[in-house]
N, C-alpha and C. Protein backbone atom coordinates (compact mmCIF):
# COMPACT_ATOMS: atom_id res chain seq x y z
N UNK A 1 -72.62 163.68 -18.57
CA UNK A 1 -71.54 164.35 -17.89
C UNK A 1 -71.02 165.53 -18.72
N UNK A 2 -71.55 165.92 -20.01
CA UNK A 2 -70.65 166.04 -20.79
C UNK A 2 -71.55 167.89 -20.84
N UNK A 3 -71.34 168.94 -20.76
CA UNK A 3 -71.90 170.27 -21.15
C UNK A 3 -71.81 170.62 -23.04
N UNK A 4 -72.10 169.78 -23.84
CA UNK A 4 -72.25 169.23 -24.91
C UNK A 4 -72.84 171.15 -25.55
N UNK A 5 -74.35 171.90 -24.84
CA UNK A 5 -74.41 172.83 -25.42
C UNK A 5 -74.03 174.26 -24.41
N UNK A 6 -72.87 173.99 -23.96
CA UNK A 6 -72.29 175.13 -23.44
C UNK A 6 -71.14 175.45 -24.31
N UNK A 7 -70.84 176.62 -25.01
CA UNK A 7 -69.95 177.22 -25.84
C UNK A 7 -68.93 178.26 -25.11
N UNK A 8 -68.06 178.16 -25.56
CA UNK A 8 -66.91 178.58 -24.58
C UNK A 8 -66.89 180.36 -25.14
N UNK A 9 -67.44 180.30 -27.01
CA UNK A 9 -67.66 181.98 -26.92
C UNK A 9 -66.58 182.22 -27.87
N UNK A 10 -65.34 181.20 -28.26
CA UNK A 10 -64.22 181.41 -29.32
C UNK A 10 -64.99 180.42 -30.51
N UNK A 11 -64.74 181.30 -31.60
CA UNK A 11 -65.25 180.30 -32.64
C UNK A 11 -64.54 178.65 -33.19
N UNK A 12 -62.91 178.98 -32.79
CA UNK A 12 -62.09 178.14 -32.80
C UNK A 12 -62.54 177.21 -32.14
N UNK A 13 -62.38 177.57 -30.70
CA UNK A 13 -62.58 176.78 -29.55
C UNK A 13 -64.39 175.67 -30.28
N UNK A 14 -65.12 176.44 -30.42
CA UNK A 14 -66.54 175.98 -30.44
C UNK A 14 -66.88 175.36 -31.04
N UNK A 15 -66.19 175.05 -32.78
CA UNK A 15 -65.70 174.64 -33.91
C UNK A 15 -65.03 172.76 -33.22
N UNK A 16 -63.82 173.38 -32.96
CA UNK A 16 -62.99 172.13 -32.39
C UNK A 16 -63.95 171.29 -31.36
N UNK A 17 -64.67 172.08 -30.69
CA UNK A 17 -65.21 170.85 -29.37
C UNK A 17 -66.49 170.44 -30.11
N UNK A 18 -66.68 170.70 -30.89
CA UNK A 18 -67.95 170.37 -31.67
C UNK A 18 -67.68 168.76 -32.27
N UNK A 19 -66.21 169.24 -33.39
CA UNK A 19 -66.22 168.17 -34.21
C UNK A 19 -64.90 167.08 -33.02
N UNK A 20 -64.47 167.66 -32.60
CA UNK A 20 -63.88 166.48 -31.22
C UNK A 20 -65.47 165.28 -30.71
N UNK A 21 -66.26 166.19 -30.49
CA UNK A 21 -67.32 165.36 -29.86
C UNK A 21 -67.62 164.29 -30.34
N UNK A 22 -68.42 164.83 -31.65
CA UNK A 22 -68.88 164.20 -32.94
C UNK A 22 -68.03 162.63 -33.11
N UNK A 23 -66.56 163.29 -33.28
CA UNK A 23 -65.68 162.28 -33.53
C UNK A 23 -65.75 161.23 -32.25
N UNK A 24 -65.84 161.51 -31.22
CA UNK A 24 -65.37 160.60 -29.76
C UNK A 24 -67.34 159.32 -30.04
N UNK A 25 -67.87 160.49 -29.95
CA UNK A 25 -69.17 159.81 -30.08
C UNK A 25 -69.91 158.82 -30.99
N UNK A 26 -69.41 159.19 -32.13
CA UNK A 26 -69.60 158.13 -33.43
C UNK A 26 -68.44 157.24 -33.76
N UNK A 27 -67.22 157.79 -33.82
CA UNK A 27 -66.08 156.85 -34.49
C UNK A 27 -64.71 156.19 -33.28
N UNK A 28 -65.19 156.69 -32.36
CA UNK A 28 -64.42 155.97 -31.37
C UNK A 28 -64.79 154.82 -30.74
N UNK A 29 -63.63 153.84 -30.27
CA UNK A 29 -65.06 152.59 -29.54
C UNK A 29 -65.26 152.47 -28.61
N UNK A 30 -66.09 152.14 -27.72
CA UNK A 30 -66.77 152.65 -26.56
C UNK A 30 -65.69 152.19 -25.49
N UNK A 31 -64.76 151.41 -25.43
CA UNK A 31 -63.65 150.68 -24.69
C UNK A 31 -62.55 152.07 -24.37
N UNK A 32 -62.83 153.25 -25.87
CA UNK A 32 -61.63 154.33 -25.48
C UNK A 32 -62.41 155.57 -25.29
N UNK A 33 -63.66 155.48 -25.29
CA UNK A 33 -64.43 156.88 -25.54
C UNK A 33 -64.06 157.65 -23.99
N UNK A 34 -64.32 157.00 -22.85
CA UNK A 34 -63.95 158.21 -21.66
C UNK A 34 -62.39 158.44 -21.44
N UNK A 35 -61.68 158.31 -21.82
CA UNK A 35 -60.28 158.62 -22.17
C UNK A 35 -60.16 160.15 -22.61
N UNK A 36 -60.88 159.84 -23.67
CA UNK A 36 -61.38 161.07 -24.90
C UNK A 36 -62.21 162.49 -24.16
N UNK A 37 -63.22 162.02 -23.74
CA UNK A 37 -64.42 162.35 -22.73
C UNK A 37 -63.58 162.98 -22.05
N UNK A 38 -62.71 162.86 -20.97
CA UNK A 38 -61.84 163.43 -19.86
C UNK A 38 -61.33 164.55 -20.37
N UNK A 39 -60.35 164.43 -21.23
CA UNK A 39 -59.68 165.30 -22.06
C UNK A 39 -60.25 166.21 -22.59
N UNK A 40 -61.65 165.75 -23.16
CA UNK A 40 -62.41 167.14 -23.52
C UNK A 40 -63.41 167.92 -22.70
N UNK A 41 -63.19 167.62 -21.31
CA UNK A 41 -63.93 167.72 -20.34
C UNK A 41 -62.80 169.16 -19.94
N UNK A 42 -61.60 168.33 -19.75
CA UNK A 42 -60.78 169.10 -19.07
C UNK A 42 -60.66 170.43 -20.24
N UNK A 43 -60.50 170.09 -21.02
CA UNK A 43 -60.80 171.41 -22.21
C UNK A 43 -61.39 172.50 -21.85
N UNK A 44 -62.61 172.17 -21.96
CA UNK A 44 -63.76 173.20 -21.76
C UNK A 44 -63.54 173.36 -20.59
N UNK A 45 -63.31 172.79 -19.31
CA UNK A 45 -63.11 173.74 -18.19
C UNK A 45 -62.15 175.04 -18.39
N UNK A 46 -60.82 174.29 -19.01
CA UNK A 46 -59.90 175.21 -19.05
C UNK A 46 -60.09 176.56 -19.58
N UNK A 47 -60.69 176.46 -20.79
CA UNK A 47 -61.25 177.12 -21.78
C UNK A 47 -61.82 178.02 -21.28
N UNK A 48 -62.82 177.76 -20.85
CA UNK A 48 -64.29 178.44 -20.16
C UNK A 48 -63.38 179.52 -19.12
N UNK A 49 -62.67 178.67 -18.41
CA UNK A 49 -62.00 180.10 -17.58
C UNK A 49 -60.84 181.13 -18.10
N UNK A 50 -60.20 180.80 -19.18
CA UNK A 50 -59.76 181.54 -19.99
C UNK A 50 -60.55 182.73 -20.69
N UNK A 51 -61.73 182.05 -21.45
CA UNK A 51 -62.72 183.10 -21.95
C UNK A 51 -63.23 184.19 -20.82
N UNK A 52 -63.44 183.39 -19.75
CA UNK A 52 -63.75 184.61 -18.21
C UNK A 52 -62.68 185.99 -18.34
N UNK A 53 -61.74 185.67 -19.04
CA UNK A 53 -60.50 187.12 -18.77
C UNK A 53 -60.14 187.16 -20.16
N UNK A 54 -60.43 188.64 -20.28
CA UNK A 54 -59.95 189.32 -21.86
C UNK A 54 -58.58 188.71 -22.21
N UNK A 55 -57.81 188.67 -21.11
CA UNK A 55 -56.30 188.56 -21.58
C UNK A 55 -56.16 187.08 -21.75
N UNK A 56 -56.91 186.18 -21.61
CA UNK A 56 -57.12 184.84 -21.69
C UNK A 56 -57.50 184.73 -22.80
N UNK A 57 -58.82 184.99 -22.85
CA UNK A 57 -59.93 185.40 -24.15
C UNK A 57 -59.17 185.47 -25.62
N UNK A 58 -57.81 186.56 -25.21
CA UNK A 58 -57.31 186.98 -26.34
C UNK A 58 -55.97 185.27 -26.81
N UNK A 59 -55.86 184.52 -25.68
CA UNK A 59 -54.66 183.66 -26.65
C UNK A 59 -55.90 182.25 -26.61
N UNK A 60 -56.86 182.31 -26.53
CA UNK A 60 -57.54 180.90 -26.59
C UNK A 60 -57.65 180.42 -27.97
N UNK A 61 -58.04 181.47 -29.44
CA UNK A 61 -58.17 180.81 -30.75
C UNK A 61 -56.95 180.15 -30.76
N UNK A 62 -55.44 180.55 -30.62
CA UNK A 62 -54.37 180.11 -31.22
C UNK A 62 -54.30 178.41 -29.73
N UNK A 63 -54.71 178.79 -28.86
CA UNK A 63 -54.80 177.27 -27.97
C UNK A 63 -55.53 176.28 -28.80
N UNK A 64 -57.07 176.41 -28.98
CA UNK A 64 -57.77 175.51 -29.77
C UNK A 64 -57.05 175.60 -30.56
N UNK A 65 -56.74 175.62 -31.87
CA UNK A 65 -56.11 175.60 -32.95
C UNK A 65 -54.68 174.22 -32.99
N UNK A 66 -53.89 174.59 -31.32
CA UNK A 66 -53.13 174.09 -31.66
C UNK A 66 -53.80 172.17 -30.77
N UNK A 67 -54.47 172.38 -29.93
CA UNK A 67 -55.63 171.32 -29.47
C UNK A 67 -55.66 170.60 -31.17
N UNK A 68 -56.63 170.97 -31.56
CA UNK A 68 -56.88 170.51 -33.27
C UNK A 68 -55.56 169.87 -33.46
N UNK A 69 -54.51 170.65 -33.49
CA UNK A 69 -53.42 169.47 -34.23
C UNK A 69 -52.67 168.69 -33.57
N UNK A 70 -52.80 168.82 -32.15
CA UNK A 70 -52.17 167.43 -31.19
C UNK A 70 -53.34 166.58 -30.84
N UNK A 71 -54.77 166.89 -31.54
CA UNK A 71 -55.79 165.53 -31.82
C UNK A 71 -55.71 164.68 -32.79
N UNK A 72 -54.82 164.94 -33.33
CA UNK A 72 -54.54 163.99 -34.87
C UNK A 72 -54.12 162.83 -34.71
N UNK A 73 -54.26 162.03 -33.31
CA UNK A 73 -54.16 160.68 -32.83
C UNK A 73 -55.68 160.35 -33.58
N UNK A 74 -56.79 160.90 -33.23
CA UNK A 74 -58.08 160.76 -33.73
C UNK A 74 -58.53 160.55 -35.22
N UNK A 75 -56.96 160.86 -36.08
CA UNK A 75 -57.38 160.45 -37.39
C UNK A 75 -57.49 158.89 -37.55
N UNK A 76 -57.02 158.20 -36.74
CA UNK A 76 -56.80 157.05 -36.92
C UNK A 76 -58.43 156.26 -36.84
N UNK A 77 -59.49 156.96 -35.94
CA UNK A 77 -60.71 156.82 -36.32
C UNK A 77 -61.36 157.33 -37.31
N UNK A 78 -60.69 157.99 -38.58
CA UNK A 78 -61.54 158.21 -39.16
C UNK A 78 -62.29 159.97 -39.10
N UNK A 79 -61.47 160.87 -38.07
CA UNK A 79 -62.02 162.14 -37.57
C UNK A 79 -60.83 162.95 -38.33
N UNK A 80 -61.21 164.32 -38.74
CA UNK A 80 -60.27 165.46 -39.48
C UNK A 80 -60.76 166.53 -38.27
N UNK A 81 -59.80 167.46 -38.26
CA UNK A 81 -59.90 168.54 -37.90
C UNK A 81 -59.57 170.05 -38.49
C-alpha cells in the first residue's frame, strides 16, 4: 500500500519519510504498525501536493522538519529523527 520509492522532491521531506519508514517497519510491533502506516500515508499525499505548487514547495522543508519532532512518540521504539 505503501509508495515506499516515490519522493516527494524536499530533501527534508525525503530524509524524514525514509527514516519514519525504516522505524514503523523494523521497530514497531506489528499490533501498531498501520496506525503509523496511515499517518505516513497521509503525509506523502499531503506533501506530494504541496510540492505540485512553488508556493507550497517553498513551506514544506520547515513542515517535515516540524513532522520529525511531533514523531518523537517513536522514540519510545527505539527510532531518532
Amino acid at each position: 500500500m505503501t509508495n515506499g520509492g516515490e519522493k516527494i522532491g524536499v530533501p527534508e521531506c525525503d530524509e524524514f519519510i525514509a527514516k519514519y519508514d525504516a522505524c514503523v517497519s523494523k521497530k514497531v510491533p506489528e499490533a501498531a504498525r498501520a496506525q503509523y502506516r496511515n499517518v505516513l500515508e497521509q503525509w506523502r499525499e499531503s506533501w506530494r501536493k504541496l510540492a505540485a505548487n512553488p508556493q507550497g514547495r517553498a513551506t514544506l522543508a520547515s513542515a517535515c522538519k516540524q513532522a520529525a519532532q511531533q514523531a518523537a512518540t517513536l522514540k519510545t521504539y527505539g527510532c531518532a529523527f
